[in-house]
C-alpha atoms as a PDB file:
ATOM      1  CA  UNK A   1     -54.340  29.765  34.422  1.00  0.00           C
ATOM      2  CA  UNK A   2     -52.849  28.967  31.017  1.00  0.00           C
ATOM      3  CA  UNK A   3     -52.077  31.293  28.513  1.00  0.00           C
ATOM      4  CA  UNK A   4     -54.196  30.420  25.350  1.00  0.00           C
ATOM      5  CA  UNK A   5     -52.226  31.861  23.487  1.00  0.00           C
ATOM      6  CA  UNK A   6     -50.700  29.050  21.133  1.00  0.00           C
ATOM      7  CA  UNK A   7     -47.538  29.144  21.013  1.00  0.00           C
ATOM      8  CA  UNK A   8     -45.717  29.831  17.191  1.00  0.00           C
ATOM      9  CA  UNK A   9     -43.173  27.703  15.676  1.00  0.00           C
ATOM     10  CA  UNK A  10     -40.557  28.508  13.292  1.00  0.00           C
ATOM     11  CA  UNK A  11     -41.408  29.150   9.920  1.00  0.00           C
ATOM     12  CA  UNK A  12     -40.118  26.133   7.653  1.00  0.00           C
ATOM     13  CA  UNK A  13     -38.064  28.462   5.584  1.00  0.00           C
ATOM     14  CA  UNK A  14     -36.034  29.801   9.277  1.00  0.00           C
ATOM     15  CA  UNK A  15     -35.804  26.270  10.502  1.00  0.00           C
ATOM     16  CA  UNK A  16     -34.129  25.318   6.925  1.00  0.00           C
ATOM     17  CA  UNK A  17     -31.782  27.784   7.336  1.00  0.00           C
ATOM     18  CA  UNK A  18     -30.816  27.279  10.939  1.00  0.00           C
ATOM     19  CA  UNK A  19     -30.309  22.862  10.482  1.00  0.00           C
ATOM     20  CA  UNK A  20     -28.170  24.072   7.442  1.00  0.00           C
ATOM     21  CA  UNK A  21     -26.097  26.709   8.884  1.00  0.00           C
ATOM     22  CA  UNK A  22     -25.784  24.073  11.941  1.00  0.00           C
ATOM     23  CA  UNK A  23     -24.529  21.520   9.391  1.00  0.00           C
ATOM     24  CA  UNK A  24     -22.152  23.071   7.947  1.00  0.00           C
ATOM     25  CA  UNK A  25     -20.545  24.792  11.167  1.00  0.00           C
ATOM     26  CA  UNK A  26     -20.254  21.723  12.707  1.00  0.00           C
ATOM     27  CA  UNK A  27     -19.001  19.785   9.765  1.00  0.00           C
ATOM     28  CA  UNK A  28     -15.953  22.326   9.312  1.00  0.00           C
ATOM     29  CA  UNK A  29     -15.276  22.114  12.902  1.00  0.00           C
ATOM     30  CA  UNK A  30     -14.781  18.610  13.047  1.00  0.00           C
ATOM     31  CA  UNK A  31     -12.883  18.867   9.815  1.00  0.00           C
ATOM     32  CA  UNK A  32     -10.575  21.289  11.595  1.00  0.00           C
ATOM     33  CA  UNK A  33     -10.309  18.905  14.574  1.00  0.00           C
ATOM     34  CA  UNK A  34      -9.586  16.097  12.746  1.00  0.00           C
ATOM     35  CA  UNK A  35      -6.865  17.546  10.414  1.00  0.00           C
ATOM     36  CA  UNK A  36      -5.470  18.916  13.652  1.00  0.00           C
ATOM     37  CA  UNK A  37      -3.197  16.237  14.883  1.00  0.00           C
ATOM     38  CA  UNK A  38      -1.803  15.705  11.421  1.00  0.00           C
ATOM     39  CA  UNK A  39      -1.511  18.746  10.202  1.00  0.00           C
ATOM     40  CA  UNK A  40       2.443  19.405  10.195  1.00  0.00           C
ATOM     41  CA  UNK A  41       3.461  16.035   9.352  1.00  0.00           C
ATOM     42  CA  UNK A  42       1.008  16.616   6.498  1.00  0.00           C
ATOM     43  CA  UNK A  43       1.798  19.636   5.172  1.00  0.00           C
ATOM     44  CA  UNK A  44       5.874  18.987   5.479  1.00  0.00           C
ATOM     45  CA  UNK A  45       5.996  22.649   5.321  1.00  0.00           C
ATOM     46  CA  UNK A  46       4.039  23.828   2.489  1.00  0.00           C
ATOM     47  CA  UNK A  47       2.136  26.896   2.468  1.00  0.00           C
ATOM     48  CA  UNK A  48      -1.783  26.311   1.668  1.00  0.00           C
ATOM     49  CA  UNK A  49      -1.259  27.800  -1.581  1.00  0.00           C
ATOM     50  CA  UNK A  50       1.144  25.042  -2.735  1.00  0.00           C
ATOM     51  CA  UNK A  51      -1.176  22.933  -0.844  1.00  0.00           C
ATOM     52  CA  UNK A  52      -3.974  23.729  -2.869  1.00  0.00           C
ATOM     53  CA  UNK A  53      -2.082  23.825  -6.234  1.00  0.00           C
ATOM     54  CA  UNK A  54      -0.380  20.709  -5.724  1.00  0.00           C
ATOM     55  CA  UNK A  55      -1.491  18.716  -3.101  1.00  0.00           C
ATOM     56  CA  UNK A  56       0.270  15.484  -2.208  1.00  0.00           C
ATOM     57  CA  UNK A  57      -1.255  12.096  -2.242  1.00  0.00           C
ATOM     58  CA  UNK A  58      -1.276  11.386   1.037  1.00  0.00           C
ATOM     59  CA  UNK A  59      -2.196  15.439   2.170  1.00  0.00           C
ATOM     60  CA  UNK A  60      -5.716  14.679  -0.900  1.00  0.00           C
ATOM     61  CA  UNK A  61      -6.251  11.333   0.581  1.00  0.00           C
ATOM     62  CA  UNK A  62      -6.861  12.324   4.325  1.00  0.00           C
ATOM     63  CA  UNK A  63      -8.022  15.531   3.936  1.00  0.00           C
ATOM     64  CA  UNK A  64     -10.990  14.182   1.757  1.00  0.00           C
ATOM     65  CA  UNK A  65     -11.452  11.199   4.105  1.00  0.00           C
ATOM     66  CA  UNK A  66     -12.001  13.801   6.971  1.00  0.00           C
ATOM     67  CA  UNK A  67     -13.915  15.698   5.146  1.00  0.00           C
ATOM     68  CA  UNK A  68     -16.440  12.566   4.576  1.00  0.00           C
ATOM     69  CA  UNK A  69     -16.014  11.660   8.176  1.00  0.00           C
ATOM     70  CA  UNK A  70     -16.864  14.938   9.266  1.00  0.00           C
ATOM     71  CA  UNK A  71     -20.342  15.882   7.137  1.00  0.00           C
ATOM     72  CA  UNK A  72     -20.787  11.723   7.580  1.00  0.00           C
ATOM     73  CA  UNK A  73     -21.075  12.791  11.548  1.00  0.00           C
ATOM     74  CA  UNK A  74     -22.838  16.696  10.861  1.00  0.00           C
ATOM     75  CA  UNK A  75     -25.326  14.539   8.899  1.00  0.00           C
ATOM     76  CA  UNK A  76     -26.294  12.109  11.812  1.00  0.00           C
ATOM     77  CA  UNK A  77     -26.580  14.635  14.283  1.00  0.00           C
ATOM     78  CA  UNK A  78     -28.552  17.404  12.619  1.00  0.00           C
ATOM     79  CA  UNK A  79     -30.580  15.131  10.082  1.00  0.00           C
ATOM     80  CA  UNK A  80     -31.077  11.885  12.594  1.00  0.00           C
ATOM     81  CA  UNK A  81     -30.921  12.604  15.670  1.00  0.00           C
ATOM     82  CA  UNK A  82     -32.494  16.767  15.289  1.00  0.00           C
ATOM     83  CA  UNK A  83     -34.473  16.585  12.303  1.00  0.00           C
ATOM     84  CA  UNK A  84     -35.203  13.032  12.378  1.00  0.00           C
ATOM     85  CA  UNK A  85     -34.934  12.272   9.060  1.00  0.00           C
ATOM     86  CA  UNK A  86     -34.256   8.303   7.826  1.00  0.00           C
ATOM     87  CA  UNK A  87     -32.449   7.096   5.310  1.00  0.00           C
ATOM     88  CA  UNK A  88     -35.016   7.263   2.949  1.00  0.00           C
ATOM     89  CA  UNK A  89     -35.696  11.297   3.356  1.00  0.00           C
ATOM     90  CA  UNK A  90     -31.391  11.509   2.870  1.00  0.00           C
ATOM     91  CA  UNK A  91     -32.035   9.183  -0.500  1.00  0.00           C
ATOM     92  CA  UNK A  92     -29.696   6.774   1.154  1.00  0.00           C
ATOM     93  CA  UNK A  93     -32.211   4.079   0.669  1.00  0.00           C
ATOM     94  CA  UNK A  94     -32.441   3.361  -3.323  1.00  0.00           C
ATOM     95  CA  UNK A  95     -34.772   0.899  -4.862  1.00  0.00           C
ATOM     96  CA  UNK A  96     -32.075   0.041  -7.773  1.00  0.00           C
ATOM     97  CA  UNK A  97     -29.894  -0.665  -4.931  1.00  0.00           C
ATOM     98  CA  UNK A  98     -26.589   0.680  -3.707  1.00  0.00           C
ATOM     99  CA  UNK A  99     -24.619  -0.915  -6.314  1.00  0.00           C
ATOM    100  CA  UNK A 100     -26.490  -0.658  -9.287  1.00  0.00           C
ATOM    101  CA  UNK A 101     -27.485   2.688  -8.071  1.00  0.00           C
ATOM    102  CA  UNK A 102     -23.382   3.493  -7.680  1.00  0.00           C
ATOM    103  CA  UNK A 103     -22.985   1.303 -11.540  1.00  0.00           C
ATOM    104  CA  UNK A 104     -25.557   3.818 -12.664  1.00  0.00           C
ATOM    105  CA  UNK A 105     -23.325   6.914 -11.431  1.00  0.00           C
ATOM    106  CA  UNK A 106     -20.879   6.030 -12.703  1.00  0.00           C
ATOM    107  CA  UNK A 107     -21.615   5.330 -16.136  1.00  0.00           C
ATOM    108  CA  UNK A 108     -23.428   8.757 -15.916  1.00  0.00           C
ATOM    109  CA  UNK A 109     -20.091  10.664 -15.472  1.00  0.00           C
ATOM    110  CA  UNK A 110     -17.348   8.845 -17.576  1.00  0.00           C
ATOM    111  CA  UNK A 111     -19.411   9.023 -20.508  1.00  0.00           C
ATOM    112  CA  UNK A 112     -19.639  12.838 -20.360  1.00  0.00           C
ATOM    113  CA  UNK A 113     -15.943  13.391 -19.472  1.00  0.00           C
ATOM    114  CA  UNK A 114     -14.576  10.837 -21.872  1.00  0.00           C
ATOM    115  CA  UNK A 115     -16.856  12.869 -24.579  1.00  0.00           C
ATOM    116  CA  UNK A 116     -15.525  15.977 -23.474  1.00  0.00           C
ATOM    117  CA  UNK A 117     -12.239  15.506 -24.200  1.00  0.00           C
ATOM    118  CA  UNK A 118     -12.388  13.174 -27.653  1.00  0.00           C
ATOM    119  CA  UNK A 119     -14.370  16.440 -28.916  1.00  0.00           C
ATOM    120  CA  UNK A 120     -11.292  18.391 -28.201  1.00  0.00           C
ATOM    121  CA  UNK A 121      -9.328  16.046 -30.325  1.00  0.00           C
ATOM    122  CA  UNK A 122     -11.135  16.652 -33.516  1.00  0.00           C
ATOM    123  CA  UNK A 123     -11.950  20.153 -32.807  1.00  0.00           C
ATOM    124  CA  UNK A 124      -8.854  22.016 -30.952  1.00  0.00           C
ATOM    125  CA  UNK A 125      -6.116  19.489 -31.832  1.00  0.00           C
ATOM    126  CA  UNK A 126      -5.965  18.056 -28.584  1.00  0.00           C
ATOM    127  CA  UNK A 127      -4.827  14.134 -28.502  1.00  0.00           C
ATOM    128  CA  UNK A 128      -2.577  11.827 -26.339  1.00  0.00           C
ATOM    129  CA  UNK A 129       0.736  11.080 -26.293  1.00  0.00           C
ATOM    130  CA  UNK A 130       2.945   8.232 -24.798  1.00  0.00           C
ATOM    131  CA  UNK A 131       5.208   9.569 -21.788  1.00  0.00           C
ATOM    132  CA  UNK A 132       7.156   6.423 -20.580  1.00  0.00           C
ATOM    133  CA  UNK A 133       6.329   3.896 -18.234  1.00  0.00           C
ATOM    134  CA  UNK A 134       4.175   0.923 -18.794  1.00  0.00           C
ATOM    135  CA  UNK A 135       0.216   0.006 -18.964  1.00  0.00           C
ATOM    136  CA  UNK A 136       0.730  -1.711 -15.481  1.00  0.00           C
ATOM    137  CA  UNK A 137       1.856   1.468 -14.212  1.00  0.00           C
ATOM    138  CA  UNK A 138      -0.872   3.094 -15.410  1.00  0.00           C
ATOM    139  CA  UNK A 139      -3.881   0.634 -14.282  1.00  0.00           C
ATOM    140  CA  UNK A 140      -1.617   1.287 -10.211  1.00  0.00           C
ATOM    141  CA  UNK A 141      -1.258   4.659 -10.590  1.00  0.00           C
ATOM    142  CA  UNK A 142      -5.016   4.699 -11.665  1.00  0.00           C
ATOM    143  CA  UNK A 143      -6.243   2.420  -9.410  1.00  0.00           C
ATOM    144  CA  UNK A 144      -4.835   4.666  -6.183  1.00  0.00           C
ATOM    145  CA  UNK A 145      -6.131   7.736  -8.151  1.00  0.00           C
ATOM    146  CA  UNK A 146      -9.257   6.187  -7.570  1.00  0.00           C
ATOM    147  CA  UNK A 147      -8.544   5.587  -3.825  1.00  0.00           C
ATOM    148  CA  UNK A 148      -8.078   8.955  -3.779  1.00  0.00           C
ATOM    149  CA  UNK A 149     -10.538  10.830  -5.088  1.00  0.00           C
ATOM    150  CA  UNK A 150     -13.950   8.659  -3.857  1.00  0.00           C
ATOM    151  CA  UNK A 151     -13.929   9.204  -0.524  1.00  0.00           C
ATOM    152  CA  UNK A 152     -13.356  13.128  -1.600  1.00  0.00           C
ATOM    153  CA  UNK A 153     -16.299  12.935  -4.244  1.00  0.00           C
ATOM    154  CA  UNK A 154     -18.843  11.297  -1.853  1.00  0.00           C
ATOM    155  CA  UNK A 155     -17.863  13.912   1.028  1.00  0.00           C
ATOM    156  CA  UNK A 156     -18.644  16.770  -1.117  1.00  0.00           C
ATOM    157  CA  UNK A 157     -21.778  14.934  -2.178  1.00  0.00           C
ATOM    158  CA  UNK A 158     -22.415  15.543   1.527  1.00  0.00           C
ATOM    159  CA  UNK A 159     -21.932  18.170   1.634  1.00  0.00           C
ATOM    160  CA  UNK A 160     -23.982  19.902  -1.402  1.00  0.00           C
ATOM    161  CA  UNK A 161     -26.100  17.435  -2.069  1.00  0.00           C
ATOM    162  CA  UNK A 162     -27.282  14.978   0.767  1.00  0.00           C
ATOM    163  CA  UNK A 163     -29.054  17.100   3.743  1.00  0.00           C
ATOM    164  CA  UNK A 164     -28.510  20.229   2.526  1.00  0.00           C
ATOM    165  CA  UNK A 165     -30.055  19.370  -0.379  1.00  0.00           C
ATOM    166  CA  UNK A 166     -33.451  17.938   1.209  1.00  0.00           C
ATOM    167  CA  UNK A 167     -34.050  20.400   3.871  1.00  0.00           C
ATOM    168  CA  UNK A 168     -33.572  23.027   1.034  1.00  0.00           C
ATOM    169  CA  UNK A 169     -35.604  21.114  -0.929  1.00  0.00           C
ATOM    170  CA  UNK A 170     -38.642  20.776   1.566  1.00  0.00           C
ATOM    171  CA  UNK A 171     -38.308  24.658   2.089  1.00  0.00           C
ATOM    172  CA  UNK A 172     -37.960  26.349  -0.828  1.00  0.00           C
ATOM    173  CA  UNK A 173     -39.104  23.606  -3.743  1.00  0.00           C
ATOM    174  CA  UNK A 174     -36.619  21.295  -5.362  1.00  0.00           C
ATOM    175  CA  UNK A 175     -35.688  23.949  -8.099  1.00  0.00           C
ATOM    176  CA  UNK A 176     -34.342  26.589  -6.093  1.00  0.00           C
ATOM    177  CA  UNK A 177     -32.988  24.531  -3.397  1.00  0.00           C
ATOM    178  CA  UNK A 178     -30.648  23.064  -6.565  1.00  0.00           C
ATOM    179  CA  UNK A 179     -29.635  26.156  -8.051  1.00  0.00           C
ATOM    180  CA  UNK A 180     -28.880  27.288  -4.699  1.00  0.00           C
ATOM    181  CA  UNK A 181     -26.476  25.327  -3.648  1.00  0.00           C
ATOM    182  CA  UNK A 182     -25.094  24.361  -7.033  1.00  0.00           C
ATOM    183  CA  UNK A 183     -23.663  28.568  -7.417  1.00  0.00           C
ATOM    184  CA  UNK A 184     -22.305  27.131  -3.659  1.00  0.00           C
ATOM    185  CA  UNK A 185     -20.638  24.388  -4.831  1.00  0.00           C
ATOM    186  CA  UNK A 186     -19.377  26.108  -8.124  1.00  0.00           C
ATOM    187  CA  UNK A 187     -18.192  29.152  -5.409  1.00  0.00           C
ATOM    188  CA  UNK A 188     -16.814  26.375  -3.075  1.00  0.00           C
ATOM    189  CA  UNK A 189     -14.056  25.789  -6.077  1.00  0.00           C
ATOM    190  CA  UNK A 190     -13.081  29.736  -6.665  1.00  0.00           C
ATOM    191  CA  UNK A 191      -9.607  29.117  -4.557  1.00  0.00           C
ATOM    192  CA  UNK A 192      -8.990  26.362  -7.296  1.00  0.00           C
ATOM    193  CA  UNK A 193      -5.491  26.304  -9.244  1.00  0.00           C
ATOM    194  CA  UNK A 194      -6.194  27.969 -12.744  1.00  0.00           C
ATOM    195  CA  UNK A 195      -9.541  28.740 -12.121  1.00  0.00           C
ATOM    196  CA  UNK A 196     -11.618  30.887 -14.983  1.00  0.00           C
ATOM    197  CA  UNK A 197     -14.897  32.257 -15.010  1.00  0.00           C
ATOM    198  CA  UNK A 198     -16.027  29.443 -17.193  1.00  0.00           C
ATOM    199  CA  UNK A 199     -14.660  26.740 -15.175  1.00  0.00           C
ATOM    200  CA  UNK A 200     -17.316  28.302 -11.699  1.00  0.00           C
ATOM    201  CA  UNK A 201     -19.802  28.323 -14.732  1.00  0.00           C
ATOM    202  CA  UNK A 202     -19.328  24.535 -15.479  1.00  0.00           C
ATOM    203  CA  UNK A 203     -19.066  23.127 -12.116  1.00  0.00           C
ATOM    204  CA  UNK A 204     -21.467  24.787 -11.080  1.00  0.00           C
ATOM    205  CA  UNK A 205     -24.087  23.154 -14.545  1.00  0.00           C
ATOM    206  CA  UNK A 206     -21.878  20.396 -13.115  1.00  0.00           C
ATOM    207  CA  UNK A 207     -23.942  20.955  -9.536  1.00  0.00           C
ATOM    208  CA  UNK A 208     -27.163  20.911 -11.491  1.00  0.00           C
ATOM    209  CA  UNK A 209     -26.560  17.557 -13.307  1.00  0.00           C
ATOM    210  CA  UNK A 210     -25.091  16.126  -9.778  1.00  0.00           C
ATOM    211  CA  UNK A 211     -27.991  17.325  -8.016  1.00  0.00           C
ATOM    212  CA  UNK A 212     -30.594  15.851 -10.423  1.00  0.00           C
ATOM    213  CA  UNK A 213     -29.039  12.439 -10.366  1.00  0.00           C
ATOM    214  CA  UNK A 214     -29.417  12.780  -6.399  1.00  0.00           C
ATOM    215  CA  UNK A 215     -32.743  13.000  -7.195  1.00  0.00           C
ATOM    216  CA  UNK A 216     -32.810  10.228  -9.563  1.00  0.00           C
ATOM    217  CA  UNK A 217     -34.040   6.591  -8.968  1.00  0.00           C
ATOM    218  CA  UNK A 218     -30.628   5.907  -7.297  1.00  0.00           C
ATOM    219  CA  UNK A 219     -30.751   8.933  -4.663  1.00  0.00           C
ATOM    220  CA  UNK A 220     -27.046   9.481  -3.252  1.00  0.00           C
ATOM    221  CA  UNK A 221     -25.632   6.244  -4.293  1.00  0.00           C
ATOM    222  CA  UNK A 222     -25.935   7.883  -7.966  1.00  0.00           C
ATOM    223  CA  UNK A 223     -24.755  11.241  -6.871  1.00  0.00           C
ATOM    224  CA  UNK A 224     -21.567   9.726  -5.916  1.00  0.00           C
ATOM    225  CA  UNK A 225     -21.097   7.350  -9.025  1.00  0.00           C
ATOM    226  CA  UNK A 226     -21.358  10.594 -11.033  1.00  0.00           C
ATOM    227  CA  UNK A 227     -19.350  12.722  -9.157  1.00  0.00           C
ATOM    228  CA  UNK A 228     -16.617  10.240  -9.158  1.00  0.00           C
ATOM    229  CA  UNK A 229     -16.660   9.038 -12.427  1.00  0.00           C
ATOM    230  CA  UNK A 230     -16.222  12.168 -13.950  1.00  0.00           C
ATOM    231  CA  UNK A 231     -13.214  13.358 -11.814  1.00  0.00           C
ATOM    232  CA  UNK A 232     -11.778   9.537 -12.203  1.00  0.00           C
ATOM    233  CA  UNK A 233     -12.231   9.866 -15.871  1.00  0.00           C
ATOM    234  CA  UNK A 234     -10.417  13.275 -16.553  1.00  0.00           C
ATOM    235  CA  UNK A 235      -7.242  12.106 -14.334  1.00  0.00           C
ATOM    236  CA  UNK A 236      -7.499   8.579 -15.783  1.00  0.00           C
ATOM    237  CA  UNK A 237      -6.801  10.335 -19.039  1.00  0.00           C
ATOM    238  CA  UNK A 238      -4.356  12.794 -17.942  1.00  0.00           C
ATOM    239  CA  UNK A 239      -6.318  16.094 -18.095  1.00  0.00           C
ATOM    240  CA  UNK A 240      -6.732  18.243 -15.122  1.00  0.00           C
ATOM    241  CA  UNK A 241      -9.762  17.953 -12.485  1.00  0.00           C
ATOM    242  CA  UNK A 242     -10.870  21.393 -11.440  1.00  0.00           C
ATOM    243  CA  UNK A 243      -7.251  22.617 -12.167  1.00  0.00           C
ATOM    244  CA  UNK A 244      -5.651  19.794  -9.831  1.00  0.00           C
ATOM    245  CA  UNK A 245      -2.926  17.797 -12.067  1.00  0.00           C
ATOM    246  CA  UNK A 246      -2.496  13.899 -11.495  1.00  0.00           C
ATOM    247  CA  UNK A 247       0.580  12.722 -12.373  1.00  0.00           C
ATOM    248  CA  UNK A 248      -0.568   9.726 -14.430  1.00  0.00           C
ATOM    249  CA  UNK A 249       2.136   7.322 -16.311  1.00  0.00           C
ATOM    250  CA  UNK A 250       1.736   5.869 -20.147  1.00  0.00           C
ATOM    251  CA  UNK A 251      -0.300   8.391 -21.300  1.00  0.00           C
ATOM    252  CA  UNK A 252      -0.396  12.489 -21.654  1.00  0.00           C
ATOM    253  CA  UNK A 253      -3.152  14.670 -22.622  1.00  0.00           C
ATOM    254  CA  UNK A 254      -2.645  17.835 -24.768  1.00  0.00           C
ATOM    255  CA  UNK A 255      -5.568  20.050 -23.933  1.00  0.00           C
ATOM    256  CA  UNK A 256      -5.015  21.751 -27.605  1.00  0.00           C
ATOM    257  CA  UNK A 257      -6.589  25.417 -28.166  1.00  0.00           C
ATOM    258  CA  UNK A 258      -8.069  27.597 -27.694  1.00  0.00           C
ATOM    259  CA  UNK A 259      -8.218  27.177 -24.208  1.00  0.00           C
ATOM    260  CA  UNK A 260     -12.063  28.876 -24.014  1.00  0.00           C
ATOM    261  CA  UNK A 261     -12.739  25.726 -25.824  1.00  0.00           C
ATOM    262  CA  UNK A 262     -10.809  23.090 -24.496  1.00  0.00           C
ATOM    263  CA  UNK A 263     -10.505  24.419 -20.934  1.00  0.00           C
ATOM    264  CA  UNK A 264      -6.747  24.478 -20.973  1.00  0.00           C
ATOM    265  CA  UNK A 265      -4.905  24.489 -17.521  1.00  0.00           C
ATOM    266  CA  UNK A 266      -8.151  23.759 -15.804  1.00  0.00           C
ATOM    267  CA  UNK A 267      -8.842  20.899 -17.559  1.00  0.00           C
ATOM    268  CA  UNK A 268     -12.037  20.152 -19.932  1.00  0.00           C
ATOM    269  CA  UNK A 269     -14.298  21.558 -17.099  1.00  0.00           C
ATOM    270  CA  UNK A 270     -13.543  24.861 -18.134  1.00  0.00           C
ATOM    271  CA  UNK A 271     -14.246  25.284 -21.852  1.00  0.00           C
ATOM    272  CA  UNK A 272     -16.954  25.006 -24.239  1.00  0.00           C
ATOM    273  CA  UNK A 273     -16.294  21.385 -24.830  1.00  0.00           C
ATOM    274  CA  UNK A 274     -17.127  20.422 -21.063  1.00  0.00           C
ATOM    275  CA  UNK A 275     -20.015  22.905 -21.306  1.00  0.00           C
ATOM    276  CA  UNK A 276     -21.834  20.578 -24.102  1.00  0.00           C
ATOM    277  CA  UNK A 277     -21.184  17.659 -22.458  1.00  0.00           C
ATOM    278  CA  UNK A 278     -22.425  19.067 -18.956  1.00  0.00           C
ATOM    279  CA  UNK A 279     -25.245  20.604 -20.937  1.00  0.00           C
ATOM    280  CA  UNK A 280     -26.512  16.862 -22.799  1.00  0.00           C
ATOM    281  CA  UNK A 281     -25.984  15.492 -19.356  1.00  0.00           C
ATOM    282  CA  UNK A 282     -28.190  18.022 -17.612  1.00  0.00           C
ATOM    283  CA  UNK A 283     -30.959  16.875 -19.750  1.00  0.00           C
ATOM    284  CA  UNK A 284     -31.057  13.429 -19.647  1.00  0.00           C
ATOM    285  CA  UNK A 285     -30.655  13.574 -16.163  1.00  0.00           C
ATOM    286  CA  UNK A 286     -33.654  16.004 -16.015  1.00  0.00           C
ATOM    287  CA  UNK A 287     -35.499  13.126 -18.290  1.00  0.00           C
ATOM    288  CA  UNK A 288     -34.691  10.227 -15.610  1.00  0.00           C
ATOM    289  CA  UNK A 289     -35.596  11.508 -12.603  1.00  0.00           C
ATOM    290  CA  UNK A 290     -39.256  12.174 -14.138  1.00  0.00           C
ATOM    291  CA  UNK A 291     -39.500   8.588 -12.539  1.00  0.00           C
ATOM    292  CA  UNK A 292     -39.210   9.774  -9.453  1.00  0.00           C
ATOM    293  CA  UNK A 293     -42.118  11.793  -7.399  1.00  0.00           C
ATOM    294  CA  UNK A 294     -41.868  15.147  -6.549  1.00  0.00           C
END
């Protein structure tokens, strides 16, 4: 005989849990065996302090194109192949398209950043100053900054936006599934060089605003244009990103003071300044994705 008993699945909220746990174990372990091989000639002997302070070019450019390789992979096996979710459910699939969607981004995050900072110079005496070398310099040295940071701003897009960010979503309600894992990704950065407890405060508004424009019209594609033109912007213009310093040539940023205002070593994310910005961005970004169903 039978049992009649049906059996019970998992509650939605302990399967959520379980695919995201899954994720990110398995994303850090492939991290870790990817870094593996290349680990001494990367390092050249620096402790991960230095590491983290001042991380070479080459060290920023392969860890963060691991790091995308590795969630890339965590994301096909637990959200394709387990959960079965398309592209659509990940918001890979926009209907502006992947480049306007990316134009979009984009536009979304220099504006704030460049704002940011030309507030500073009329309110904390912050302002830029010529430092040798040449505006071709500049556009190279730009140019690989760019190189450099994308394929680290659309693995971290990964991984706290993307399918964390929808199975969350689906279990506990888009709201809390984005402050959730925006105090993650602001808690993710608390290792950071010159780190305050404003700067966790902003990135983590900074989560908010990212995770609303993954939730925008242009899904990840946006995300990503954000996320990378705000970090491009700030080392474009000489200021810190999260604390990390870009040697950039042409041009130097004062950060002026106070540095509660300006953000000082940490760069604009960490003052008042980057707070209104985030803030105004927060909104409209709250405004657009109105267009999109819940």
């Amino acid at each position: 005989m039978t049992d009649p008993t049906p059996r019970r699945r998992p509650r939605p909220l302990l399967r959520a849990i379980g695919a995201i746990v899954c994720f990110y174990l398995l994303g850090l372990l492939l991290v870790s065996l990817l870094l593996l091989p290349f680990a001494r000639g990367l390092t050249a002997g620096a402790s991960p302090a230095e590491l983290a302070a001042h991380p070479s070019p080459l060290f920023a450019l392969v860890q963060g194109a691991a790091l995308l390789l590795a969630f890339g992979m965590a994301t096909w096996v637990v959200g394709v192949r387990a959960l079965r979710l398309g592209a659509s459910d990940l918001r890979w699939r926009s209907r502006l398209g992947w480049a306007r969607a990316t134009g979009a981004g984009l536009v979304f995050g220099i504006l704030p950043a460049a704002i940011a900072m030309t507030l500073g110079v009329f309110t904390a005496g912050a302002g830029w100053t010529h430092d040798g070398g040449s505006l071709q310099q500049w556009v190279l040295q730009v140019g690989k900054t760019v190189m450099i940071l994308a394929p680290a701003a659309m693995a971290e897009e990964l991984m706290f936006r993307g399918l964390p960010m929808v199975v969350a979503g689906r279990a506990l309600g888009r709201g809390r599934a984005i402050l959730l894992l925006s105090l993650l990704f602001a808690v993710a950065h608390i290792r950071n060089p010159e780190v305050t407890s404003a700067g966790l405060a902003n990135i983590a508004l900074a989560g908010i605003w990212l995770s609303l424009a993954f939730f925008s019209p242009g899904g990840m594609w946006t995300a990503f244009g954000a996320h990378l033109g705000w970090n491009a912007t700030l080392a474009a213009l000489a200021a810190p990103v999260s604390g990390l310093p870009f040697d950039i040539p042409y041009i130097d940023y004062r950060m002026g003071a106070p540095a509660w205002l300006t953000g000082g070593a940490f760069g604009p994310e960490g003052g008042l300044l980057g707070t209104l910005a985030l803030t105004v961005t927060v909104v409209l970004a709250a405004q657009w994705i109105r267009q999109e169903p819940t």
